[in-house]
Protein backbone atom coordinates (compact mmCIF):
# COMPACT_ATOMS: atom_id res chain seq x y z
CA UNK A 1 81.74 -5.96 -19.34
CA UNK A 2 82.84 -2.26 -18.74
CA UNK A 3 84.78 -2.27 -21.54
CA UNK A 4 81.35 -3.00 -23.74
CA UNK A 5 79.73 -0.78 -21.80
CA UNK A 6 82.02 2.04 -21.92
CA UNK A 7 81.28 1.71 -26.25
CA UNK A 8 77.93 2.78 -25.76
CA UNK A 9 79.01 6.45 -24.59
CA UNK A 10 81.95 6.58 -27.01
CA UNK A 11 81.73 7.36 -30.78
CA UNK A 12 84.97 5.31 -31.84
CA UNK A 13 85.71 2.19 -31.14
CA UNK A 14 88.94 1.99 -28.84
CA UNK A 15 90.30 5.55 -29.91
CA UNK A 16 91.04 8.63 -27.47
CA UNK A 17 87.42 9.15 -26.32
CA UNK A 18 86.97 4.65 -25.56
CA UNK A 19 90.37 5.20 -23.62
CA UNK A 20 89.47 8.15 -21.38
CA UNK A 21 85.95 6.95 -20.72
CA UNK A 22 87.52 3.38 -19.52
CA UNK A 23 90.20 5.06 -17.50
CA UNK A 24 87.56 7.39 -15.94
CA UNK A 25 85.72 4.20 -15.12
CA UNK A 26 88.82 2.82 -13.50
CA UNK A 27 89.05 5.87 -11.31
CA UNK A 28 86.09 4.80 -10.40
CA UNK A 29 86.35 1.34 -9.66
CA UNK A 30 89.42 2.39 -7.65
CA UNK A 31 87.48 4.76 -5.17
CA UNK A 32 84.74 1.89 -4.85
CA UNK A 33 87.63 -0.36 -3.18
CA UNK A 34 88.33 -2.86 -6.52
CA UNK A 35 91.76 -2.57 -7.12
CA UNK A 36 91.97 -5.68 -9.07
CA UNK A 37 89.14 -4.73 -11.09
CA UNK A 38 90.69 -1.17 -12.18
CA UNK A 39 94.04 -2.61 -12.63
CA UNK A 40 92.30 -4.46 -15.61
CA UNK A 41 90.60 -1.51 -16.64
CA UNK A 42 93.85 -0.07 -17.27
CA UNK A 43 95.54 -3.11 -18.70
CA UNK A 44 92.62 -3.48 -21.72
CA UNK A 45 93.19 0.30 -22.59
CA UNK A 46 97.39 -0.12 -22.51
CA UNK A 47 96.50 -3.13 -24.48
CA UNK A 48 94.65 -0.47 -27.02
CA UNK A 49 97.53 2.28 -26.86
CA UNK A 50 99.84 0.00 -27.75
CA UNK A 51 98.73 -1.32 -30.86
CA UNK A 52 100.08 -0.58 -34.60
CA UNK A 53 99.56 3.34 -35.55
CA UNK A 54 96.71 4.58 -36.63
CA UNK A 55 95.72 3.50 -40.45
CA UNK A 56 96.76 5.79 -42.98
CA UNK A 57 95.53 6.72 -46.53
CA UNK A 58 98.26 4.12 -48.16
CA UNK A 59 97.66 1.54 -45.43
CA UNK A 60 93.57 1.56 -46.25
CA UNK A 61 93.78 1.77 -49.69
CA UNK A 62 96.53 -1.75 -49.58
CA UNK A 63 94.00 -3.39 -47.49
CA UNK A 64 91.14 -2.77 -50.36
CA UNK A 65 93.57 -3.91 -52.99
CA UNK A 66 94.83 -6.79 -50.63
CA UNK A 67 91.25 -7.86 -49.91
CA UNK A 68 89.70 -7.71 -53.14
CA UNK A 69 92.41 -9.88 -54.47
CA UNK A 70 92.43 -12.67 -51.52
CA UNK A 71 88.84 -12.74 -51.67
CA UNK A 72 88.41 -13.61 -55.09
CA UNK A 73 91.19 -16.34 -55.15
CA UNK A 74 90.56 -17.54 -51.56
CA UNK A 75 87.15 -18.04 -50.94
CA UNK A 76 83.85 -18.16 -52.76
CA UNK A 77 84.09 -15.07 -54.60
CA UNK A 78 84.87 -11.77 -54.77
CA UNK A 79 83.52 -9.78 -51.32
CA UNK A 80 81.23 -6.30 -51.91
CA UNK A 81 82.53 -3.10 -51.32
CA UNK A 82 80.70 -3.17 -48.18
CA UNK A 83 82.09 -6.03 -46.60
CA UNK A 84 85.59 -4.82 -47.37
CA UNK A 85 85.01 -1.91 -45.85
CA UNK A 86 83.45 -3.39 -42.65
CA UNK A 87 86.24 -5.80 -42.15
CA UNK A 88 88.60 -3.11 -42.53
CA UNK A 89 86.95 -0.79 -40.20
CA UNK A 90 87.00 -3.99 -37.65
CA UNK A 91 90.46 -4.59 -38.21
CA UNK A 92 91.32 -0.78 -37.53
CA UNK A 93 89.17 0.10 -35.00
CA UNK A 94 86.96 2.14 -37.27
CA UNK A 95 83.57 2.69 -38.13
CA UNK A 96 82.65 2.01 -41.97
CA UNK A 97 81.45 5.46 -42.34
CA UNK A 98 84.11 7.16 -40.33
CA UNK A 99 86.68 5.06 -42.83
CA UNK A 100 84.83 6.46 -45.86
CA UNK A 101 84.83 10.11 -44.28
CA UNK A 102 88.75 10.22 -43.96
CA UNK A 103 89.75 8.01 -47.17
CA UNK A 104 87.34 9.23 -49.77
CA UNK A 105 88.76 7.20 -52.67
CA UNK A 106 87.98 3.93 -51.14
CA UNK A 107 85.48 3.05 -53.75
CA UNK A 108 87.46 3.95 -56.46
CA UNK A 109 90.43 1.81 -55.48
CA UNK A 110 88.01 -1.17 -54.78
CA UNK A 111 86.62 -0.65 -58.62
CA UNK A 112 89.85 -0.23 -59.85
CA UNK A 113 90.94 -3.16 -57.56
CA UNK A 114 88.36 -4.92 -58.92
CA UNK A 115 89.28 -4.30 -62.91
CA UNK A 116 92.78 -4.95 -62.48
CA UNK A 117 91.66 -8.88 -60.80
């Protein structure tokens, strides 16, 4: 529950500002007496810092190209631009828009994703 919680004062999603707010919370949880409880505190955000790197302009636009192309042979049909981008963002620990801020050809390589399929 605190790591939910902690997402609601935290503009990305289990980046640097998630992290510190969880450890702070752990701090926390350690001067209440609930060692046990902080201990997993600190285990979800190691879990978090340990992950693959963080995505990179070549690494985003594969993923459009990827999706676009497993989408239209492996399911009902080709997915929108928008849901690409939201599953990516999930997958990365993104928001859509923050995705779109930092990779600003991300529609382009979807259309041309798209022509090329």
């Amino acid at each position: 529950m605190i790591h939910e919680i902690t997402h609601a004062v935290s503009s990305d999603k289990h980046g640097k500002q998630w992290q510190n707010r969880c450890l702070k919370a752990a701090k926390q949880t350690d001067k209440m007496g609930r060692k046990s409880l902080a201990k997993a505190i600190r285990d979800d955000v190691k879990m978090f810092q340990n992950m693959s790197p963080p995505p990179n302009t070549e690494m985003i636009y594969q993923k459009i190209r990827d999706l676009v192309l497993v989408t239209e042979v492996e399911t009902e049909g080709l997915w929108p631009y928008e849901k690409i981008i939201k599953y990516i963002s999930w997958e990365v620990g993104l928001d859509p828009e923050e995705i779109e801020k930092r990779f600003k050809k991300c529609r382009k390589v979807y259309d041309s994703a798209v022509e090329d399929y």
